[in-house]
Protein backbone atom coordinates (compact mmCIF):
# COMPACT_ATOMS: atom_id res chain seq x y z
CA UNK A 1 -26.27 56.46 -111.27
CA UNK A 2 -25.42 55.94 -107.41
CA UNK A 3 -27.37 52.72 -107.55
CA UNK A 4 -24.85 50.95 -109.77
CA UNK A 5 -22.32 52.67 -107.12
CA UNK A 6 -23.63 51.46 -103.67
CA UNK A 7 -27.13 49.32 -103.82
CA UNK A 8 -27.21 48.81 -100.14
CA UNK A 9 -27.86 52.61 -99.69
CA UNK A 10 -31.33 53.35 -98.31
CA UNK A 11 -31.59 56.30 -97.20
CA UNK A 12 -29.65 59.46 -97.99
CA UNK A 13 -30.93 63.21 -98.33
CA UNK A 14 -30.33 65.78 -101.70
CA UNK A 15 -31.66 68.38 -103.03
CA UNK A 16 -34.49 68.84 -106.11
CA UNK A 17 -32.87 69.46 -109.57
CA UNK A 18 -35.70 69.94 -111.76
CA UNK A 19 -39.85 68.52 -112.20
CA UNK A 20 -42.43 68.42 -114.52
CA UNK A 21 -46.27 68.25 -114.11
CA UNK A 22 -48.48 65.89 -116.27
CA UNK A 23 -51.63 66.48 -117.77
CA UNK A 24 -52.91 64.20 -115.06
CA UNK A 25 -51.54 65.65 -111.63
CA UNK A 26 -48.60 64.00 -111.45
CA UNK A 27 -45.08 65.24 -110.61
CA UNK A 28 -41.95 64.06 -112.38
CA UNK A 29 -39.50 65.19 -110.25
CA UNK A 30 -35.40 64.97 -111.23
CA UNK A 31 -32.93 64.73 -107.85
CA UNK A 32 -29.50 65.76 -107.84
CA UNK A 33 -28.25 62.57 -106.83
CA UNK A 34 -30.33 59.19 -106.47
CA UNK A 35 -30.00 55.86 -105.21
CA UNK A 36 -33.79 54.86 -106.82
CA UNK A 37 -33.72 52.59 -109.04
CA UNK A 38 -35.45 53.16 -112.62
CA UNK A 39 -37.48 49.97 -113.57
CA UNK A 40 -35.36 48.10 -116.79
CA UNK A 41 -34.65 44.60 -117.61
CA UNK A 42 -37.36 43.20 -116.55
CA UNK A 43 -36.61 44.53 -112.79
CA UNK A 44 -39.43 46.98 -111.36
CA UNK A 45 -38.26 50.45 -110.18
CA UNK A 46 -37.69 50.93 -106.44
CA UNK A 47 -40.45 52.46 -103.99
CA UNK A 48 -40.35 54.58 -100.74
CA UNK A 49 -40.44 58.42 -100.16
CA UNK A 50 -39.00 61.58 -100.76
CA UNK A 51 -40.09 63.96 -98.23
CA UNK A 52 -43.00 61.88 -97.04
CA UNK A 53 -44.54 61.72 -100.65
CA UNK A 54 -44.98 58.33 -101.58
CA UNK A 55 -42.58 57.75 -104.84
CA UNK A 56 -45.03 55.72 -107.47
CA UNK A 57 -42.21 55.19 -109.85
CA UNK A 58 -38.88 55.76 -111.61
CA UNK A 59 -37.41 56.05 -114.67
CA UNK A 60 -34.96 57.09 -117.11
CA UNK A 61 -35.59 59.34 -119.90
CA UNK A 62 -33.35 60.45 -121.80
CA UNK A 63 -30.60 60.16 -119.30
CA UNK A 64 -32.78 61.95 -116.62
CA UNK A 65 -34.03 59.72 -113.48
CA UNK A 66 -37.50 61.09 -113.09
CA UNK A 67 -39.25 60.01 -109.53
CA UNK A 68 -43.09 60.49 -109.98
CA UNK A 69 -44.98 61.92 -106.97
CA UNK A 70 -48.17 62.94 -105.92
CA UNK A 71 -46.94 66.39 -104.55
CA UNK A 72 -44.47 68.38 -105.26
CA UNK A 73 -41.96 68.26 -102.31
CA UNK A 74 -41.32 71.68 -100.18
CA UNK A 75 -38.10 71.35 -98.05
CA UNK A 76 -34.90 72.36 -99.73
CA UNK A 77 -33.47 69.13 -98.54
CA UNK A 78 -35.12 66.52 -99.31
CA UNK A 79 -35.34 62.76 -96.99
CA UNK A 80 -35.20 59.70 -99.38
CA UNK A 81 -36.14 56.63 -97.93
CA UNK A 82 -36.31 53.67 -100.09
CA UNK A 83 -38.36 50.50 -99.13
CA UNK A 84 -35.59 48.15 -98.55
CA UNK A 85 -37.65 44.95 -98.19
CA UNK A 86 -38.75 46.02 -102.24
CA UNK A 87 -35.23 46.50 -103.06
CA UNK A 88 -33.73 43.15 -101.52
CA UNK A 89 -36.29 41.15 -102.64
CA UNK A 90 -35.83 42.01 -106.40
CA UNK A 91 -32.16 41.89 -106.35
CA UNK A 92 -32.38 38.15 -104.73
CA UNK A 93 -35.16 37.64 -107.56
CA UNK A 94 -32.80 38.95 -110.24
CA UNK A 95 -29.63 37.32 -109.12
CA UNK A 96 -31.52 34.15 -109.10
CA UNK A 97 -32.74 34.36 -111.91
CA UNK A 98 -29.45 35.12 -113.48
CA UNK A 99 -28.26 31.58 -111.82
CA UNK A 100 -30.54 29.69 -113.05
CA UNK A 101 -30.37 30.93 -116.88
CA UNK A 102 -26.55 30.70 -116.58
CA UNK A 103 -27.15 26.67 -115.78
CA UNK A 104 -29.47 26.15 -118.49
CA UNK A 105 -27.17 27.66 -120.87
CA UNK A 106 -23.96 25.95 -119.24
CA UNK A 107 -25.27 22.62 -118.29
CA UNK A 108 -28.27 21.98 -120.91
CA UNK A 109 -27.40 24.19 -123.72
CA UNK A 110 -30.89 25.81 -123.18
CA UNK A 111 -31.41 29.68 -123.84
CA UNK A 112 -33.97 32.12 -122.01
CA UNK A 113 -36.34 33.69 -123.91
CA UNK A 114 -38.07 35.93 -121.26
CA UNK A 115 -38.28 36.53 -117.98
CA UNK A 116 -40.92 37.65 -115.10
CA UNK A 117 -39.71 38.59 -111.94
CA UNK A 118 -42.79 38.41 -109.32
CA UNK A 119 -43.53 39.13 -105.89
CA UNK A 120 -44.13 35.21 -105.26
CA UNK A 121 -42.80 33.49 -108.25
CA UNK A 122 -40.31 34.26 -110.87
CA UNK A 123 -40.91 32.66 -114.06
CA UNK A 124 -38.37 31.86 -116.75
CA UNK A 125 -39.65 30.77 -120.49
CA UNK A 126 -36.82 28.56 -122.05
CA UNK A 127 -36.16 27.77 -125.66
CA UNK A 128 -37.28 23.82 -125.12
CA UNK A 129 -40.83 22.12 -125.78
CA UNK A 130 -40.47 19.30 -122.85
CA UNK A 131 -38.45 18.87 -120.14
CA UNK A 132 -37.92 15.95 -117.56
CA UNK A 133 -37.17 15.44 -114.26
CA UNK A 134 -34.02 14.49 -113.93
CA UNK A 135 -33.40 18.03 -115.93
CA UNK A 136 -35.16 19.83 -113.66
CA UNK A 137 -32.88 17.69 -110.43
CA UNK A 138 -29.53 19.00 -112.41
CA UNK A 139 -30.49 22.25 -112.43
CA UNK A 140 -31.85 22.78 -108.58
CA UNK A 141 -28.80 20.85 -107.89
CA UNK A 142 -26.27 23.02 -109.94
CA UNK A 143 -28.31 26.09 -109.09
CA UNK A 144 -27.97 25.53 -104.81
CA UNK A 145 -24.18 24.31 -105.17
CA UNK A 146 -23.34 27.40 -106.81
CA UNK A 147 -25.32 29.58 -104.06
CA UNK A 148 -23.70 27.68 -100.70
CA UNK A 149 -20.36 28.39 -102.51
CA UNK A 150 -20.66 31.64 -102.22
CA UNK A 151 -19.19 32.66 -105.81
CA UNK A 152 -18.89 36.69 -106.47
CA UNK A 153 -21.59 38.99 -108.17
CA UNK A 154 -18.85 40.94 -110.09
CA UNK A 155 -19.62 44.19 -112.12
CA UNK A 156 -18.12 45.47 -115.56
CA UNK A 157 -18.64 48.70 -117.21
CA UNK A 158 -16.96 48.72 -120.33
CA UNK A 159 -18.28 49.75 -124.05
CA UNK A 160 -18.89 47.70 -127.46
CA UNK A 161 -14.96 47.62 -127.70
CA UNK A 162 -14.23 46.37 -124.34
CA UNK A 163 -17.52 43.66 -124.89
CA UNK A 164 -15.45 41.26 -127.04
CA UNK A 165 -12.86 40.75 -124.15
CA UNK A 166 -15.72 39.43 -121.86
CA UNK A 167 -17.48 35.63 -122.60
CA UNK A 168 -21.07 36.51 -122.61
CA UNK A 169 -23.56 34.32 -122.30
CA UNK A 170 -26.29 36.45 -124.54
CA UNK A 171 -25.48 39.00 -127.03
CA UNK A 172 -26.29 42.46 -125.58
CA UNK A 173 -28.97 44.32 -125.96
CA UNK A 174 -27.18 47.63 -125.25
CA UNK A 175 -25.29 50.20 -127.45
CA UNK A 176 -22.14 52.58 -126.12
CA UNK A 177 -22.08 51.99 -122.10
CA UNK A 178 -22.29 48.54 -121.29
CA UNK A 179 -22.27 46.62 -117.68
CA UNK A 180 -21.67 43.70 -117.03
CA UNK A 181 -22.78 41.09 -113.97
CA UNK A 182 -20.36 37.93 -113.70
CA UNK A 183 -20.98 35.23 -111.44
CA UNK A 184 -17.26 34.39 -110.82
CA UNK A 185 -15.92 31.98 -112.71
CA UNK A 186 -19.21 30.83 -114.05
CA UNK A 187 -21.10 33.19 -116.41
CA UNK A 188 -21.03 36.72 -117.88
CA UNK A 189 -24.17 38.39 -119.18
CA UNK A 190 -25.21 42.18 -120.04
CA UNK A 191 -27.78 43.28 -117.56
CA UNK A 192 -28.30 46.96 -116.39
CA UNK A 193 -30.46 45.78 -113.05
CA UNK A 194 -29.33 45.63 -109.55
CA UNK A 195 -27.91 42.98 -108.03
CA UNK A 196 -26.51 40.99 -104.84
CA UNK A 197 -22.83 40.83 -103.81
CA UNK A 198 -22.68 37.21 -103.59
CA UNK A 199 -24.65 34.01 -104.82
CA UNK A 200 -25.06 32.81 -101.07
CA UNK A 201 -27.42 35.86 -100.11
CA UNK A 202 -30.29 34.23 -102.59
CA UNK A 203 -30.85 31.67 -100.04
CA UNK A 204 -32.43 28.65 -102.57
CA UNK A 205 -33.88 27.64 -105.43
CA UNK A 206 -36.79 25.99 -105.50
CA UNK A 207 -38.66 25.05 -109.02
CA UNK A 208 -42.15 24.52 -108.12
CA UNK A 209 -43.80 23.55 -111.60
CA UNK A 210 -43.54 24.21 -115.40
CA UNK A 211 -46.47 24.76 -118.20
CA UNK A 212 -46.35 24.69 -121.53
CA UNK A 213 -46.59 28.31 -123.41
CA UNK A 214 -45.95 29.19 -127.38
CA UNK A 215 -44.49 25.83 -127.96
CA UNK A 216 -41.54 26.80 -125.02
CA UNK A 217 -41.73 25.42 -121.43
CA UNK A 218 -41.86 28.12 -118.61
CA UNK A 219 -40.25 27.36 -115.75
CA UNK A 220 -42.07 28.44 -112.50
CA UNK A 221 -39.97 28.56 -108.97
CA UNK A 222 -39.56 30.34 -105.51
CA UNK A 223 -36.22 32.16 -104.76
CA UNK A 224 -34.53 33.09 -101.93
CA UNK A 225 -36.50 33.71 -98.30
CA UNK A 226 -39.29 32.46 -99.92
CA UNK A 227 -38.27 29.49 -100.84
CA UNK A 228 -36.97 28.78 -97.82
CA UNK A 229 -40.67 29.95 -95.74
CA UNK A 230 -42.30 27.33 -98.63
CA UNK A 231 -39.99 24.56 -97.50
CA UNK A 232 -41.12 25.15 -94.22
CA UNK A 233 -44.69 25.07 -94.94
CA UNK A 234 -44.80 21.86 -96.57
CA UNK A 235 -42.45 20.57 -94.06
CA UNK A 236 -45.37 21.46 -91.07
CA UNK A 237 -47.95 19.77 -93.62
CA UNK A 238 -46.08 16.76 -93.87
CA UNK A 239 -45.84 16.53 -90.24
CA UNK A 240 -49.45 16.79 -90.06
CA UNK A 241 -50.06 14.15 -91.91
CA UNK A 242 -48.12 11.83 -89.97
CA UNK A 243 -49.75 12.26 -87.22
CA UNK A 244 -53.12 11.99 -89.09
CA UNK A 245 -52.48 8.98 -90.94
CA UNK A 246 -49.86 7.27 -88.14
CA UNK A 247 -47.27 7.13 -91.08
CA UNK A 248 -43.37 8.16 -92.00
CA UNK A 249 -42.75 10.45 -94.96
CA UNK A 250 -41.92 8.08 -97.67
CA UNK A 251 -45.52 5.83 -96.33
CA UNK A 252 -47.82 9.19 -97.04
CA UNK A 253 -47.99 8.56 -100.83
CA UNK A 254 -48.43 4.85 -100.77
CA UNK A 255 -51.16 5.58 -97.98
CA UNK A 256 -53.26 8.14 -99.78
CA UNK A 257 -53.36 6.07 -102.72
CA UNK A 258 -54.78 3.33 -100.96
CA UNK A 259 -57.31 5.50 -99.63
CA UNK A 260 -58.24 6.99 -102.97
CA UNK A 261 -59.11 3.58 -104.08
CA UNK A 262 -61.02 2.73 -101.16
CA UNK A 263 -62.69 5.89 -101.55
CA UNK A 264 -63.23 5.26 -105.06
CA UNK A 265 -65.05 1.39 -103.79
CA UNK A 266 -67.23 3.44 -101.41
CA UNK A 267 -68.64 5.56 -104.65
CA UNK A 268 -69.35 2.65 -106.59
CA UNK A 269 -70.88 0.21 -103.38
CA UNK A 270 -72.61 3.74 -102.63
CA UNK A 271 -74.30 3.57 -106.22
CA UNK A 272 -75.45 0.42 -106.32
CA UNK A 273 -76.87 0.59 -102.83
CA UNK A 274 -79.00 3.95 -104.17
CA UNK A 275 -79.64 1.68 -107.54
CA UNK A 276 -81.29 -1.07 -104.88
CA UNK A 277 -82.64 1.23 -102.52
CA UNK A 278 -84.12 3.92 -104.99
CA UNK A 279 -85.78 1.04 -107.22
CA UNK A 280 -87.39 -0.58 -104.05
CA UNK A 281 -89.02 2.88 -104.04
CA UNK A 282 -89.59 3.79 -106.99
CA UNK A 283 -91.82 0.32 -107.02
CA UNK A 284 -93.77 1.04 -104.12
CA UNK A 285 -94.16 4.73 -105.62
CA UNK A 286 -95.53 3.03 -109.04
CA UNK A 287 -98.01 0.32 -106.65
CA UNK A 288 -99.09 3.30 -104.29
CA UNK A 289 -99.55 6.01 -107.15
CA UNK A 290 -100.06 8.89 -105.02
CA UNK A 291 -100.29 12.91 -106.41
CA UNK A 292 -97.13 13.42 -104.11
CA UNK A 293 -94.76 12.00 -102.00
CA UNK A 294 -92.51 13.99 -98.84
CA UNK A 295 -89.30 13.00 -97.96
CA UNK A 296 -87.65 14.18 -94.82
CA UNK A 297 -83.93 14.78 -95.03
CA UNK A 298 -82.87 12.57 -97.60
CA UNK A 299 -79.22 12.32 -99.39
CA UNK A 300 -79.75 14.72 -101.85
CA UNK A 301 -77.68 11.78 -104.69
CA UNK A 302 -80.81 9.34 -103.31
CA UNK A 303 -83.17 11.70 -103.79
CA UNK A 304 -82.32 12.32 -107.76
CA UNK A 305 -81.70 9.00 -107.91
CA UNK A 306 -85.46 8.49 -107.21
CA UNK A 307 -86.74 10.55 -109.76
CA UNK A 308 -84.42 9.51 -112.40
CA UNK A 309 -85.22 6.35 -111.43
CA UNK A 310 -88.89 7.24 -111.65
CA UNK A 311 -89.20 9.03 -114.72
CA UNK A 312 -88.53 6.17 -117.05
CA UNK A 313 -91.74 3.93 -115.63
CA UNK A 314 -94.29 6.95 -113.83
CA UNK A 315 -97.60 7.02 -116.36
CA UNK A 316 -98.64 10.10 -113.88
CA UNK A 317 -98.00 13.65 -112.55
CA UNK A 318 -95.71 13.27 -108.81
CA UNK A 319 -94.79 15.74 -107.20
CA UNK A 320 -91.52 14.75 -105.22
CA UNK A 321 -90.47 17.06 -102.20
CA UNK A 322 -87.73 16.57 -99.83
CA UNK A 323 -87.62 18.59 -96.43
CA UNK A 324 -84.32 19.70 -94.94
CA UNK A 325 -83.56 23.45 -93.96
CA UNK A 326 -85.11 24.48 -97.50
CA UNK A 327 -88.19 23.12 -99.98
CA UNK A 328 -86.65 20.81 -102.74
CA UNK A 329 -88.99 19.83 -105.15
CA UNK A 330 -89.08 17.41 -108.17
CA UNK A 331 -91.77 16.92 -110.59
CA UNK A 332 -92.11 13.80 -112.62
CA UNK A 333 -94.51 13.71 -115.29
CA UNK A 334 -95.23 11.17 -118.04
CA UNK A 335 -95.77 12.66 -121.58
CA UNK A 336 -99.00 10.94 -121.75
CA UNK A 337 -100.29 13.47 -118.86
CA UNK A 338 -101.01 17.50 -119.70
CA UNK A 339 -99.38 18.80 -116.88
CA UNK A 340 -98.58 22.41 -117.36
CA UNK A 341 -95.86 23.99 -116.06
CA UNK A 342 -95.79 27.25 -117.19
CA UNK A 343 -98.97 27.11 -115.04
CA UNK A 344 -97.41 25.78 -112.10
CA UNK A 345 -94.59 28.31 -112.30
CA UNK A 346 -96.72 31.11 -112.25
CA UNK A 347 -99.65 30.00 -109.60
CA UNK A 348 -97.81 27.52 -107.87
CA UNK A 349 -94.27 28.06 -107.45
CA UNK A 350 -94.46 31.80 -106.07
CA UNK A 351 -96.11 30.54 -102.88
CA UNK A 352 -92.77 28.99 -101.56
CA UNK A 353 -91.13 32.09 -103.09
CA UNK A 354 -89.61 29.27 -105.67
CA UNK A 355 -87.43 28.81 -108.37
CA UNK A 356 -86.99 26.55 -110.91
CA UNK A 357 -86.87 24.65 -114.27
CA UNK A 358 -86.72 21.85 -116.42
CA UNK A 359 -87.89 19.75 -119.71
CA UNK A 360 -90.76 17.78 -120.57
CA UNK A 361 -90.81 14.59 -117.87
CA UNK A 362 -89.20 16.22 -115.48
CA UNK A 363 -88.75 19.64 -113.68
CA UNK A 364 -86.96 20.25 -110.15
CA UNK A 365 -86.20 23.47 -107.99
CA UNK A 366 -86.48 24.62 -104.17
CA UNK A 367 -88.38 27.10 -102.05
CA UNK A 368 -88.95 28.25 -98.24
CA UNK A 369 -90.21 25.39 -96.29
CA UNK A 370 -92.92 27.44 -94.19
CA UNK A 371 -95.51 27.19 -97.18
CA UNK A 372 -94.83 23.57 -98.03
CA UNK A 373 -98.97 22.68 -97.43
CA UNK A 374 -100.00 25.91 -99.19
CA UNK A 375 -97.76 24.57 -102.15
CA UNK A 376 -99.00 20.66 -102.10
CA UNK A 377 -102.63 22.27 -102.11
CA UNK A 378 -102.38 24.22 -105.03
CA UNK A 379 -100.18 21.82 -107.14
CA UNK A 380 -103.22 19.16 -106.60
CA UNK A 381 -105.42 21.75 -107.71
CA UNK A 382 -103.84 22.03 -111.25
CA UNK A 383 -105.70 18.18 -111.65
């Protein structure tokens, strides 16, 4: 297992000890000597090549590494390359992880029940139904001292015997050969992954959120580079809107919620002014009584607010249109009148190539401008 021996090894040549070819194409191919990674503990298996052939997986069955290709590869010895961007990244996604369940346990008490190691996020489930803030402070604060002090990632191999000599932080899940990853001085834990050589090459910590899931929290952050391009990011959108709103960083919050509520003034001074404006005509609608009534470009909130207005006091058939780049139409009907629409959707509404739909009183949709007088003609018609 050269990857426990030398993780930092990406490329390096050998020779093809054995394959296998699945039902489905595939080749399962064993090396004599590897520095691939087989996916376990939650890490995923390395990627790259071996001879060109892009390497899909790895694994470990039954103490053979098996590297599944496309092709079988031709050269008697073979290039590896593995995809060291893939590699660092899950080892700084591991080791962080690692850090951050050896705080909860050390600091809070609180166990990990599972974790997901992701391309963006990694995600940590903990053993607690609510957590606060001044938790989640402790541990970003515990979690970055212990990275800029650049503490050891120390390895063990020993066996069950040798287990009771180390203080673990989680019983292991492993039988006969054992390793072991210590954080110096700080935590022990079984893990067969890859990691870093020290806790200052994750970078930071950042924990971005938490949701509740099976009665647990799950703890959702950004480690290492990452982290640090995020911190960035919001650091540029801050700036932004400093210069957009002519404030400091500690104003922005107290700004935007002043704006919210003036925003939220303008919706309800907007809504009365459609109540006032709408009913004004709505009344001359009712005086006038025509068979329809064209609009040109109004809001389309005034323009429902017309026929909602409408349908409570119309004791006849109006057909309500509003021009902008498309047909909008609104039909308001008392229940005393027998207009049809199934009628109107199948002689009428085709002529603006229209669609629509509604209940008794009222019935709405929209259709291609060109034929608007074509469509006013033949909706008359139906009286």
């Amino acid at each position: 297992m050269r990857y426990y021996e030398n993780n930092r090894i990406y490329n390096f040549s050998t020779k093809l000890l054995s394959f296998t070819e699945s039902s489905d194409g595939f080749y399962y191919i064993e090396l004599e000597d590897t520095y691939f990674y087989p996916e376990g503990g939650g890490q995923p298996s390395d990627i790259g090549f071996i001879d060109g052939i892009k390497v899909l997986d790895v694994t470990k069955n039954n103490g053979k590494i098996l590297h599944k290709l496309e092709d079988l590869p031709k050269s008697e010895l073979l290039n590896c390359s593995i995809d060291k961007d893939f590699r660092d990244h899950y080892m700084i996604q591991h080791s962080g992880q690692h850090l951050v369940s050896a705080v909860l346990k050390h600091e809070l008490n609180i166990d990990t029940v599972s974790v997901h190691l992701g391309q963006t996020e990694t995600t940590i489930e903990i053993n607690k139904d609510s957590i606060f803030r001044n938790e989640i402070d402790l541990i970003e604060n515990k979690v970055n001292e212990l990275i800029w002090a650049g503490k050891k990632i120390i390895y063990h191999e020993t066996d069950d015997n040798g287990l009771k000599q180390f203080n673990i932080r989680r019983e292991s899940k492993y039988n006969g050969y054992i390793r072991i990853v210590e954080i110096e001085d700080y935590d022990c834990v079984p893990c067969g992954g890859i990691h870093l050589s020290k806790t200052n090459e994750i970078c930071m910590v950042k924990i971005v959120g938490y949701e509740k899931i099976r009665g647990n929290i799950r703890l959702q952050m950004i480690i290492g580079p990452l982290a640090f391009k995020a911190f960035q990011e919001k650091f540029s959108i801050i700036n932004s809107l400093n210069i957009l709103l002519s404030t400091k960083d500690n104003e922005i919050v107290d700004l935007v919620s002043k704006l919210q509520n003036n925003i939220n003034n303008m919706k309800f001074d907007r809504k009365i002014l459609l109540d006032i404006v709408s009913g004004y005509i709505v009344t001359k609608i009712i005086n006038d009584n025509p068979g329809f009534l064209v609009f040109e470009n109004y809001p389309k909130d005034l323009f429902q607010a017309i026929s909602t207005n409408l349908n409570s006091k119309q004791n006849s058939s109006i057909l309500l249109i509003n021009k902008d780049t498309s047909l909008n139409w609104i039909i308001v009907d008392s229940i005393n009148t027998n207009f049809n629409f199934t009628q109107f959707k199948t002689s009428v509404l085709p002529i603006i190539d229209g669609k629509g739909g509604g209940k008794n009183g009222l019935w709405q949709g929209s259709g291609n401008i060109e034929y608007i007088d074509e469509f006013i003609n033949s909706y008359l018609k139906l009286f």
